[in-house]
C-alpha atoms as a PDB file:
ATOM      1  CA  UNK A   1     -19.529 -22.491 -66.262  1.00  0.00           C
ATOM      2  CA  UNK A   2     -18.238 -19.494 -68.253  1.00  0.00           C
ATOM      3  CA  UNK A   3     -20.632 -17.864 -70.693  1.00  0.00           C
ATOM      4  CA  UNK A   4     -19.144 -16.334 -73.322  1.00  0.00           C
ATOM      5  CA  UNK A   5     -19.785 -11.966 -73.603  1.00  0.00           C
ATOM      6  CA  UNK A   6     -22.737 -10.877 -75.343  1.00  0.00           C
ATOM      7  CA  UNK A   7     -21.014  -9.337 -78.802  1.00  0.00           C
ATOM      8  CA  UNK A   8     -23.378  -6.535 -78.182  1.00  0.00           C
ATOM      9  CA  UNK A   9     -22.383  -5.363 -75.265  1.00  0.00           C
ATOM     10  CA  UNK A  10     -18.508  -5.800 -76.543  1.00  0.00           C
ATOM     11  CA  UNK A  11     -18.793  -3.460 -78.652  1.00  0.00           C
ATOM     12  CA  UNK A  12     -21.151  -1.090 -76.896  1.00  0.00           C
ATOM     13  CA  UNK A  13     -18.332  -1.058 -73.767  1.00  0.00           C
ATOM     14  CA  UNK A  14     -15.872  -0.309 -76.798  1.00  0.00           C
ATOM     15  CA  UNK A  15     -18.003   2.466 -78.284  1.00  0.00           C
ATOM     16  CA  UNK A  16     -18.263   4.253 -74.967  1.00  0.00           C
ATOM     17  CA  UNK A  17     -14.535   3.635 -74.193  1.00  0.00           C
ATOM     18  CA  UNK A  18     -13.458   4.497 -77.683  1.00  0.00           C
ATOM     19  CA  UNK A  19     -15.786   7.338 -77.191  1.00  0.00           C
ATOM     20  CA  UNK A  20     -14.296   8.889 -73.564  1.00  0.00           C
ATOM     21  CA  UNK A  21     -10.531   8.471 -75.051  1.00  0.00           C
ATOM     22  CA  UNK A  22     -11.037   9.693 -78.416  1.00  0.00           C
ATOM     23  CA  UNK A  23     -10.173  13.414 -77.338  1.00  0.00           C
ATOM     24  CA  UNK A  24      -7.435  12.776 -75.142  1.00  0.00           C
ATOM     25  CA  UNK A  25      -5.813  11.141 -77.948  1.00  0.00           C
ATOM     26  CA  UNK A  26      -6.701  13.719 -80.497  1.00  0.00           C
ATOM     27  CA  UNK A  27      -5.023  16.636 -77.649  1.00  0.00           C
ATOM     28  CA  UNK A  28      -2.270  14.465 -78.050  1.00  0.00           C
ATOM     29  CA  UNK A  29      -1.645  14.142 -81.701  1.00  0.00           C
ATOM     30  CA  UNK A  30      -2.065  18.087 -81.956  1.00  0.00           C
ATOM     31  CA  UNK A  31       0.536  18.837 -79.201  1.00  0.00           C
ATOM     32  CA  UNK A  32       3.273  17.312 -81.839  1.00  0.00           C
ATOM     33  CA  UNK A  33       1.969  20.009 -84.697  1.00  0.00           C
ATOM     34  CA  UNK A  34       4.189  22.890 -85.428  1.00  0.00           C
ATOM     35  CA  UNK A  35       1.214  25.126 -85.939  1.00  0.00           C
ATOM     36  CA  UNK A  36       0.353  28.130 -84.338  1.00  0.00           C
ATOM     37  CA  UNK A  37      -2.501  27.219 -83.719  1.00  0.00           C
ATOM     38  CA  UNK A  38      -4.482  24.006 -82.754  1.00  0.00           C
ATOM     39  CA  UNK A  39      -5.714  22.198 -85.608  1.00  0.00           C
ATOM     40  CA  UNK A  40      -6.430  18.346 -86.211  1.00  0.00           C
ATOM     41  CA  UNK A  41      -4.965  16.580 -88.330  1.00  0.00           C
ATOM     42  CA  UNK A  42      -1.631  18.813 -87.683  1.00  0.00           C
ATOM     43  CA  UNK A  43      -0.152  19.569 -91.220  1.00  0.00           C
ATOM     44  CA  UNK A  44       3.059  18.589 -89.594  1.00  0.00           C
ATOM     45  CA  UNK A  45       4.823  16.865 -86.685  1.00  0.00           C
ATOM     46  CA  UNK A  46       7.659  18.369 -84.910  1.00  0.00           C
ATOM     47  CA  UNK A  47       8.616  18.855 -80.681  1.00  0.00           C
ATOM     48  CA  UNK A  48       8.099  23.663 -80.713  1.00  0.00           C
ATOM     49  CA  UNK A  49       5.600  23.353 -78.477  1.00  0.00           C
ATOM     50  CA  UNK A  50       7.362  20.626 -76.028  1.00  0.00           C
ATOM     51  CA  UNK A  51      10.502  22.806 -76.275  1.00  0.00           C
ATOM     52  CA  UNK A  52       8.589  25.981 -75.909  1.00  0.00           C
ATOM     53  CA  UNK A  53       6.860  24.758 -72.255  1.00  0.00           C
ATOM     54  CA  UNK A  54      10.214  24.159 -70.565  1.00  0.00           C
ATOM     55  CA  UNK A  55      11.810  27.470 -72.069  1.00  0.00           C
ATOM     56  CA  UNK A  56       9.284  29.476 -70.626  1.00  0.00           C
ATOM     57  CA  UNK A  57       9.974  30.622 -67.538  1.00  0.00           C
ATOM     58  CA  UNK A  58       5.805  31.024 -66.829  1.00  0.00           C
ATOM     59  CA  UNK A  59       5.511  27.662 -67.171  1.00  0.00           C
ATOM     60  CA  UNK A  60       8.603  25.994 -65.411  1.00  0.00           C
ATOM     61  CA  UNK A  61       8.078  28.196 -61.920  1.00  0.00           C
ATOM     62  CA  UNK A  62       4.056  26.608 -62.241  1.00  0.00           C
ATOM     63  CA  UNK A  63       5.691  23.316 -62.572  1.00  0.00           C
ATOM     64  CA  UNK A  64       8.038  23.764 -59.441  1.00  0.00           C
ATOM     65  CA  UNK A  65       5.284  25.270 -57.457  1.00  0.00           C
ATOM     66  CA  UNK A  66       3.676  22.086 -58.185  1.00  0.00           C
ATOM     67  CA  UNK A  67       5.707  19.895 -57.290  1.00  0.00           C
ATOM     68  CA  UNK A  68       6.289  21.539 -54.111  1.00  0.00           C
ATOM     69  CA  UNK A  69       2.702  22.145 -52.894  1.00  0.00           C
ATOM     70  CA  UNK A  70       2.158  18.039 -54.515  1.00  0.00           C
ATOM     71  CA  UNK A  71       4.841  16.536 -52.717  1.00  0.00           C
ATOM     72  CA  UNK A  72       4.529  18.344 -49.297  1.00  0.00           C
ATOM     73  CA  UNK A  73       0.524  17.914 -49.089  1.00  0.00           C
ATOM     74  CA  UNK A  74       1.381  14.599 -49.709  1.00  0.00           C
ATOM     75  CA  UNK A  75       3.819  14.403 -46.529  1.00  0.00           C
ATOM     76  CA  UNK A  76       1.759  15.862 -44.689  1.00  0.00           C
ATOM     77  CA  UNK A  77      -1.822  13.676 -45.706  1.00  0.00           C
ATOM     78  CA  UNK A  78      -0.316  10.486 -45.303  1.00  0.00           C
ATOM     79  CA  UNK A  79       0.948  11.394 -41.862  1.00  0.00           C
ATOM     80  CA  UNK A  80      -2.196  12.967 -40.660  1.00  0.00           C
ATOM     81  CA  UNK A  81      -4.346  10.462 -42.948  1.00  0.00           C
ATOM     82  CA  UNK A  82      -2.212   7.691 -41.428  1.00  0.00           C
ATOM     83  CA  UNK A  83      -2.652   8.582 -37.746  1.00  0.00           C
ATOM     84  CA  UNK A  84      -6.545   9.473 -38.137  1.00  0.00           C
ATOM     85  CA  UNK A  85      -7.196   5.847 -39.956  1.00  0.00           C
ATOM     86  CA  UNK A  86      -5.129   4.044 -36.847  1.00  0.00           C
ATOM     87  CA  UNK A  87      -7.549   5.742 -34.522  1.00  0.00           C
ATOM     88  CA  UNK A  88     -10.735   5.285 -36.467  1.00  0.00           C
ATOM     89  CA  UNK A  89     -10.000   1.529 -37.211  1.00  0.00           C
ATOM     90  CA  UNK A  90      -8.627   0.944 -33.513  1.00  0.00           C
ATOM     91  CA  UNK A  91     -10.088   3.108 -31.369  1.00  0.00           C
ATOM     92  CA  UNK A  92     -13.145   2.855 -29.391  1.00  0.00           C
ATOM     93  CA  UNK A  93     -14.753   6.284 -28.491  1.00  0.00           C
ATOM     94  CA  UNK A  94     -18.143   7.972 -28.771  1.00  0.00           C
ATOM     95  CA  UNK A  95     -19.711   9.567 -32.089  1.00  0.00           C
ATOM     96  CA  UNK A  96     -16.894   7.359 -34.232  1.00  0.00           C
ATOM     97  CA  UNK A  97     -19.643   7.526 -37.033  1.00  0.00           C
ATOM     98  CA  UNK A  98     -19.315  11.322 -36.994  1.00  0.00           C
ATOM     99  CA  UNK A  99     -15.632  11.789 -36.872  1.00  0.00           C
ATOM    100  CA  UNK A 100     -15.210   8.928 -39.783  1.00  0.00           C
ATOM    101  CA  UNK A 101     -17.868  11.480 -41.369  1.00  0.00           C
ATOM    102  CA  UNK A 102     -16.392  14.715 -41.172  1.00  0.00           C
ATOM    103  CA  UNK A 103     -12.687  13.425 -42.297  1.00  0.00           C
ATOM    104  CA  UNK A 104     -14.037  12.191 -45.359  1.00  0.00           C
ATOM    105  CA  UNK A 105     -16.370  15.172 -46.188  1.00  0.00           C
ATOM    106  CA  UNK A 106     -13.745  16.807 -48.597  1.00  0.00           C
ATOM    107  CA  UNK A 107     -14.813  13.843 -50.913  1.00  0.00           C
ATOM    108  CA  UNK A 108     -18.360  14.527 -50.534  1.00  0.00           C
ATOM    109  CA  UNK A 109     -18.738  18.049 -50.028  1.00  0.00           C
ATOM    110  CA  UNK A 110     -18.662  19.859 -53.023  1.00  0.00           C
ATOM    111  CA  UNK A 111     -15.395  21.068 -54.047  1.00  0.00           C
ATOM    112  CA  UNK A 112     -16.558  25.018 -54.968  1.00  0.00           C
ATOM    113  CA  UNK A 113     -17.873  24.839 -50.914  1.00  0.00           C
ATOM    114  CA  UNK A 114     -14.916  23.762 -49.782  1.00  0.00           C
ATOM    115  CA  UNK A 115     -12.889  26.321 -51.161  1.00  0.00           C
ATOM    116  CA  UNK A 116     -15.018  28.872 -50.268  1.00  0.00           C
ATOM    117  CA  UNK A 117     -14.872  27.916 -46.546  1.00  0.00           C
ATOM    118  CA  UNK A 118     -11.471  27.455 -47.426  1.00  0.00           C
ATOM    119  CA  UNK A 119     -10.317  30.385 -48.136  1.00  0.00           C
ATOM    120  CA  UNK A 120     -12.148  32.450 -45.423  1.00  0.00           C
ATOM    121  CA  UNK A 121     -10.184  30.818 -43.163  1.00  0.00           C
ATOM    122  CA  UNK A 122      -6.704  31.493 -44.965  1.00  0.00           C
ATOM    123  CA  UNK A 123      -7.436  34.558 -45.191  1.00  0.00           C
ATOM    124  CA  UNK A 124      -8.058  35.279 -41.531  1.00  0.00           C
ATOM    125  CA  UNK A 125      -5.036  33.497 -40.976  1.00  0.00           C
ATOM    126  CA  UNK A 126      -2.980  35.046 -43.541  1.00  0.00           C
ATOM    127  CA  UNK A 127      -2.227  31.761 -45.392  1.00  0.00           C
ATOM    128  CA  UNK A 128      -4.191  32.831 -48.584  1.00  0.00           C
ATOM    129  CA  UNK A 129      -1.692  32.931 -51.627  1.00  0.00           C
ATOM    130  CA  UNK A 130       0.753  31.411 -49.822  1.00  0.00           C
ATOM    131  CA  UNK A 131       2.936  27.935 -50.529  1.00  0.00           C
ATOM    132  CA  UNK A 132       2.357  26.834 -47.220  1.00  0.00           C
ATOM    133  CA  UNK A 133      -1.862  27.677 -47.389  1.00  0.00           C
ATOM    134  CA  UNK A 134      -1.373  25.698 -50.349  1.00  0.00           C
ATOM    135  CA  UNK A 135       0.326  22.557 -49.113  1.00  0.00           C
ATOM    136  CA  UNK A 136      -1.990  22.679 -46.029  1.00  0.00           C
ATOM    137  CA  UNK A 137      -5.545  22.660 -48.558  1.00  0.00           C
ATOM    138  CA  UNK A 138      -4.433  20.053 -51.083  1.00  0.00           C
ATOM    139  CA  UNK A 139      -3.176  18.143 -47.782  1.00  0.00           C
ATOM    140  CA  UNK A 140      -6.917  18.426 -46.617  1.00  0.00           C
ATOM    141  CA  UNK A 141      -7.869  16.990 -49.624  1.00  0.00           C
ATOM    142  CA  UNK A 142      -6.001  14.315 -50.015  1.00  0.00           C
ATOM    143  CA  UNK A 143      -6.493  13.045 -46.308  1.00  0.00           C
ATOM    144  CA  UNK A 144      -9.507  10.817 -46.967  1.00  0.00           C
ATOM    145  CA  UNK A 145      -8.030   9.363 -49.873  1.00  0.00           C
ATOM    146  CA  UNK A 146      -5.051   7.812 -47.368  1.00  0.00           C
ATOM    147  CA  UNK A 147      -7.424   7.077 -44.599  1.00  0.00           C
ATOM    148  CA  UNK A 148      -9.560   4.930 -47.095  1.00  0.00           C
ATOM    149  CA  UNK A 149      -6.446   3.098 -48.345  1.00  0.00           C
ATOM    150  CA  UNK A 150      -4.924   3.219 -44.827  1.00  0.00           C
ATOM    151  CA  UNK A 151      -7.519   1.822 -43.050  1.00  0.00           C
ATOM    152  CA  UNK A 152      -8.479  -1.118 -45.873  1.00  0.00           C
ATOM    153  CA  UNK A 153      -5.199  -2.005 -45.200  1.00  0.00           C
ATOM    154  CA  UNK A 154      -5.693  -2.239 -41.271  1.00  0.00           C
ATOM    155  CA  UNK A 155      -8.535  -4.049 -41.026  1.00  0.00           C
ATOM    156  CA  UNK A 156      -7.079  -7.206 -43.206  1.00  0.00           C
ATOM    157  CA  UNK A 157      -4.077  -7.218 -40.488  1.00  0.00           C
ATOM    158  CA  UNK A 158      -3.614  -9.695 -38.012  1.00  0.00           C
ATOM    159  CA  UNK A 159      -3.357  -8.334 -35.006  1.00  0.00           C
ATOM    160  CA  UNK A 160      -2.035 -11.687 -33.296  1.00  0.00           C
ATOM    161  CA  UNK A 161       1.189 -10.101 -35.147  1.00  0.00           C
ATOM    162  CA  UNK A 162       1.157  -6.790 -32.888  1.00  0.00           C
ATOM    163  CA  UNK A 163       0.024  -8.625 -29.524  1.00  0.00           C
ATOM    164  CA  UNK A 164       2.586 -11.237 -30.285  1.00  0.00           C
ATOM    165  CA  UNK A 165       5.115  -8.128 -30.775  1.00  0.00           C
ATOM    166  CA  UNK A 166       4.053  -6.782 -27.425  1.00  0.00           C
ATOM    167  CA  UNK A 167       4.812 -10.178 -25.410  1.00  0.00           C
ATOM    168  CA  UNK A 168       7.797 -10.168 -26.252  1.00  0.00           C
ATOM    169  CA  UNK A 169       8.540  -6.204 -24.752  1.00  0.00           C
ATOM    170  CA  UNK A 170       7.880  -4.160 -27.345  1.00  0.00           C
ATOM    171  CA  UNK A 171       6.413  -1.088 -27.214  1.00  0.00           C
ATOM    172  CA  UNK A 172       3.083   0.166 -29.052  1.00  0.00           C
ATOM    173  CA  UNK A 173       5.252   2.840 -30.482  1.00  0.00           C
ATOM    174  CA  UNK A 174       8.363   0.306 -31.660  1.00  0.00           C
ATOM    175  CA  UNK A 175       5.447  -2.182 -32.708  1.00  0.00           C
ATOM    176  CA  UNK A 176       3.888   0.461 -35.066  1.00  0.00           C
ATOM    177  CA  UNK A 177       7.289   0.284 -36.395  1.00  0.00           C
ATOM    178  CA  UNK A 178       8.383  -2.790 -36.858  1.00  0.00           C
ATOM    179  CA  UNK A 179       5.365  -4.729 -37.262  1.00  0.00           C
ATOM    180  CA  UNK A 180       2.188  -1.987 -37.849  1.00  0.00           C
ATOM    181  CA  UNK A 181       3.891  -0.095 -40.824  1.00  0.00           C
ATOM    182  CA  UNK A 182       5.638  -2.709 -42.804  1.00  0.00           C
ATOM    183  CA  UNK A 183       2.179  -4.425 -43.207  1.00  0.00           C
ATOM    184  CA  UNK A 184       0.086  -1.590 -44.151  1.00  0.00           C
ATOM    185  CA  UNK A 185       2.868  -0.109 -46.112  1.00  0.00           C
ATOM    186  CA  UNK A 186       1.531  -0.602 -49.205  1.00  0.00           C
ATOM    187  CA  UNK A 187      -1.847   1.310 -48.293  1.00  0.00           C
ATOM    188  CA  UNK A 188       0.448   3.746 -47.136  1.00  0.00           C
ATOM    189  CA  UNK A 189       1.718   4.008 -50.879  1.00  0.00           C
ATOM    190  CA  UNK A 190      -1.479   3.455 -52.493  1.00  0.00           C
ATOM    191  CA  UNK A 191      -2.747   6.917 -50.548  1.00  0.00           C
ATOM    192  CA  UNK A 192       0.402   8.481 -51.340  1.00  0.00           C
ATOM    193  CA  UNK A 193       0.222   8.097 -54.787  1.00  0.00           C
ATOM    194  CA  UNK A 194      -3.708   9.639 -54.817  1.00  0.00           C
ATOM    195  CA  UNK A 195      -3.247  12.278 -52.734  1.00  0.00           C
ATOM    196  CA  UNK A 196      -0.301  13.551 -55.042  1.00  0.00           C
ATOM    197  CA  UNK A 197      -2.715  13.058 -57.746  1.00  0.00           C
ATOM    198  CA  UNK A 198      -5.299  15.281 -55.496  1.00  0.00           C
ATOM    199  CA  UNK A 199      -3.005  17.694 -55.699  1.00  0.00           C
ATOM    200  CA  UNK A 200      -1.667  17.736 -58.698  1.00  0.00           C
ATOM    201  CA  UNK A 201      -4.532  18.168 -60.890  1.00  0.00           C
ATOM    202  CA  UNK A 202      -6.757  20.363 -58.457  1.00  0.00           C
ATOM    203  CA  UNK A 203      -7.701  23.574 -59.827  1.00  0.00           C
ATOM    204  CA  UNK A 204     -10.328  24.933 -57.919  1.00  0.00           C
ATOM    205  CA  UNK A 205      -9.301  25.389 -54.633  1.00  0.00           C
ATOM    206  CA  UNK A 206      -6.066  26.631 -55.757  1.00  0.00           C
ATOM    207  CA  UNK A 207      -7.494  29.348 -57.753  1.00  0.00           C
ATOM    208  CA  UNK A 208      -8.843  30.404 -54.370  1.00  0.00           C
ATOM    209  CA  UNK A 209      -6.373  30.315 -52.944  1.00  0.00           C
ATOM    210  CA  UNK A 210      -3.119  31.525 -55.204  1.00  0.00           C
ATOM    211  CA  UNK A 211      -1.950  34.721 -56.007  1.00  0.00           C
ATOM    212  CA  UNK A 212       0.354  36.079 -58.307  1.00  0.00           C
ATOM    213  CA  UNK A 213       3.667  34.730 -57.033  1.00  0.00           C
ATOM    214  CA  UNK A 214       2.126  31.425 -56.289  1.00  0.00           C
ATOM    215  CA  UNK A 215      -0.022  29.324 -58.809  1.00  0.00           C
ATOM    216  CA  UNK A 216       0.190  25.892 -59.639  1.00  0.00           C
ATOM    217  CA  UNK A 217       0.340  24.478 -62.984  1.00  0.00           C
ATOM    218  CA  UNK A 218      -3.427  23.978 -63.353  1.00  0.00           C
ATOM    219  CA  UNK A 219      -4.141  27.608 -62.418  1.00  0.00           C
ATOM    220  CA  UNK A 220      -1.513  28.543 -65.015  1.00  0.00           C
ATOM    221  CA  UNK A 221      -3.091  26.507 -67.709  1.00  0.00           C
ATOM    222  CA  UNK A 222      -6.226  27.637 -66.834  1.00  0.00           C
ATOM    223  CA  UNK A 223      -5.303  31.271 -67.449  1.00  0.00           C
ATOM    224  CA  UNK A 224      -3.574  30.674 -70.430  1.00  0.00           C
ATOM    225  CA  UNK A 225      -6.947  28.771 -71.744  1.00  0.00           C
ATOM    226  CA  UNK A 226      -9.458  32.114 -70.924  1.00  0.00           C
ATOM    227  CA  UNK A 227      -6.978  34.242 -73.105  1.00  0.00           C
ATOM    228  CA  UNK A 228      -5.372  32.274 -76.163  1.00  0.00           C
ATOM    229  CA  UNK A 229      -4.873  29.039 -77.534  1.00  0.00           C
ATOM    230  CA  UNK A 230      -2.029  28.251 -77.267  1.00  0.00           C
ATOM    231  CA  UNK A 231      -0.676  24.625 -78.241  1.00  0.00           C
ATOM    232  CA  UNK A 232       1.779  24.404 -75.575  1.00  0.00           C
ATOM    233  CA  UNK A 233      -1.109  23.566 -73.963  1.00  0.00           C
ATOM    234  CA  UNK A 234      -1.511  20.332 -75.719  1.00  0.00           C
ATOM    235  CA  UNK A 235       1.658  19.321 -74.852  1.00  0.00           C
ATOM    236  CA  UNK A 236       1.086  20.366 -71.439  1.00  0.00           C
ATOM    237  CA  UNK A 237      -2.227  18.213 -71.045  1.00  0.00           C
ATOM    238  CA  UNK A 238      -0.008  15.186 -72.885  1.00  0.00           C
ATOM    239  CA  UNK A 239       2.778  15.159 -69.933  1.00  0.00           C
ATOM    240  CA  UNK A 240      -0.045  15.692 -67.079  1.00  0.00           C
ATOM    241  CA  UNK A 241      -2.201  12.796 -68.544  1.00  0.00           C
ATOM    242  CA  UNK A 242       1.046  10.420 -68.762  1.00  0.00           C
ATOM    243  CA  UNK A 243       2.013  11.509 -65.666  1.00  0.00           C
ATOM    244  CA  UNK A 244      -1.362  10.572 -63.996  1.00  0.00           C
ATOM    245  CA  UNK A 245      -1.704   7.662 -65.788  1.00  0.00           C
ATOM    246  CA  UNK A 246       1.434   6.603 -64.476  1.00  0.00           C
ATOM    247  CA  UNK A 247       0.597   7.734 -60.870  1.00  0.00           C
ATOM    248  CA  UNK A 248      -2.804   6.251 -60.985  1.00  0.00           C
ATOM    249  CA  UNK A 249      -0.965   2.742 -62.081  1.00  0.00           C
ATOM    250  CA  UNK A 250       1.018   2.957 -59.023  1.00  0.00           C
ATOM    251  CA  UNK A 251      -1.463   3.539 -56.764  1.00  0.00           C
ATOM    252  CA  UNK A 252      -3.261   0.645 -58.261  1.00  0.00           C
ATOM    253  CA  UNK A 253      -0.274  -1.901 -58.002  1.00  0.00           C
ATOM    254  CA  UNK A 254       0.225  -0.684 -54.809  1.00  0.00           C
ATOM    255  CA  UNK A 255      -3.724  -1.733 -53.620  1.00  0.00           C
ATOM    256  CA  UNK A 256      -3.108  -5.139 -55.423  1.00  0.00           C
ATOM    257  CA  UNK A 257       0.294  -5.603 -53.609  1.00  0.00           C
ATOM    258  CA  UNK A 258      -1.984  -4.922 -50.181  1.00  0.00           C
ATOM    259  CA  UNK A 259      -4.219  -7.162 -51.594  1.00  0.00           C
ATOM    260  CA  UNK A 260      -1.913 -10.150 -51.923  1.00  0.00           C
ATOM    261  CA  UNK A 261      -0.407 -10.146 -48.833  1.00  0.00           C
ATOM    262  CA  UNK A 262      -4.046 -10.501 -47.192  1.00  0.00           C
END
């Protein structure tokens, strides 16, 4: 039997909701003002601010730094995050509990300790405010993100399908292939798409471990925010919150896609 809501807790939901979006939607309203400065209600509506982030050369090398560090941690986390949730799900070895443990500590740890540790070791081996220190750290990050989508995928798979595979001469590595992969493709996707996000918004870690010649749009924005305000910041914040959104939805289809095939 299906009760209908309690009105009251409608609308408190909607308050709270209403309440946690409001000034998201109010950054975005004020990145489309063609004042100076930030101020809401804008007294008018116009794109300076959009046109002024992708004139300025400050702000498109942080985007392109981004997008590199973003897209090769995420290479390099679903590969690693891939291969490490294969061996926890199927593998049988000692002190599993502790290894699951300490590959999913970057979500548990908190982030200002893992940069510290972080960086002590980039430094030593002269990865600190590089792109490839970079990649590597957001790639640690985003590991346990594809290991959890990885290996939810793994453990709904039949593995009649592999064994069946493997009568008929095929090889654990051609089987992974062929039969492995496609299945659990769509956790494959699902981690991709939150280990970009990882990476894309993380700030913390990367002030750690930038320098001059490399920083990442967050760092940039960050900077920009101690000194001025500047409303090429709302727009900024507008593009990174569609673009997560949109990321975010992906992931999500991709988890219900996994689902549906169980």
């Amino acid at each position: 039997m299906n009760r209908k809501p309690n009105p009251v807790l409608v609308v408190f939901v909607a308050g709270i909701g209403v309440f946690l979006i409001a000034p998201t939607l109010i950054v975005i309203v004020m990145s489309f003002s063609t004042q100076s400065s930030l101020s809401f209600p804008p007294p008018d509506y116009g794109l300076e601010w959009y046109r002024n982030f992708f004139e300025n050369t400050r702000w498109t090398d942080a985007l392109w730094t981004s997008v590199r560090v973003g897209l090769g941690a995420t290479v390099l986390a679903v590969v690693i995050g891939t291969l490490t949730a294969l061996g926890i799900v199927r593998g049988r070895f000692p002190l599993k509990g502790v290894v699951l443990a300490m590959v999913m500590s970057p979500m548990i740890v908190p982030i200002v300790i893992v940069a510290i540790g972080l960086y002590i070791v980039f430094v030593n081996w002269h990865l600190q405010g590089t792109l490839v220190g970079l990649i590597v750290a957001h790639a640690t990050l985003g590991i346990p993100l594809v290991v959890v989508n990885v290996a939810a995928s793994l453990q709904t798979l039949d593995r009649n399908l592999e064994m069946a595979a493997q009568n008929l001469g095929a090889g654990p590595l051609r089987t992974f292939q062929r039969v492995t992969l496609p299945l659990i493709l769509p956790g494959v996707i699902a981690g991709a798409f939150f280990a970009f996000i990882v990476s894309w918004d993380e700030v913390v870690v990367t002030i750690f471990l930038s320098s001059t010649h490399v920083r990442t749009l967050p760092v940039v924005m960050w900077t920009v925010v101690r000194s001025q305000v500047d409303p090429t910041i709302a727009a900024l914040a507008t593009m990174l919150s569609l673009l997560t959104v949109a990321l975010v939805s992906g992931g999500l289809l991709a988890r219900h896609v996994a689902r549906r095939r169980r």
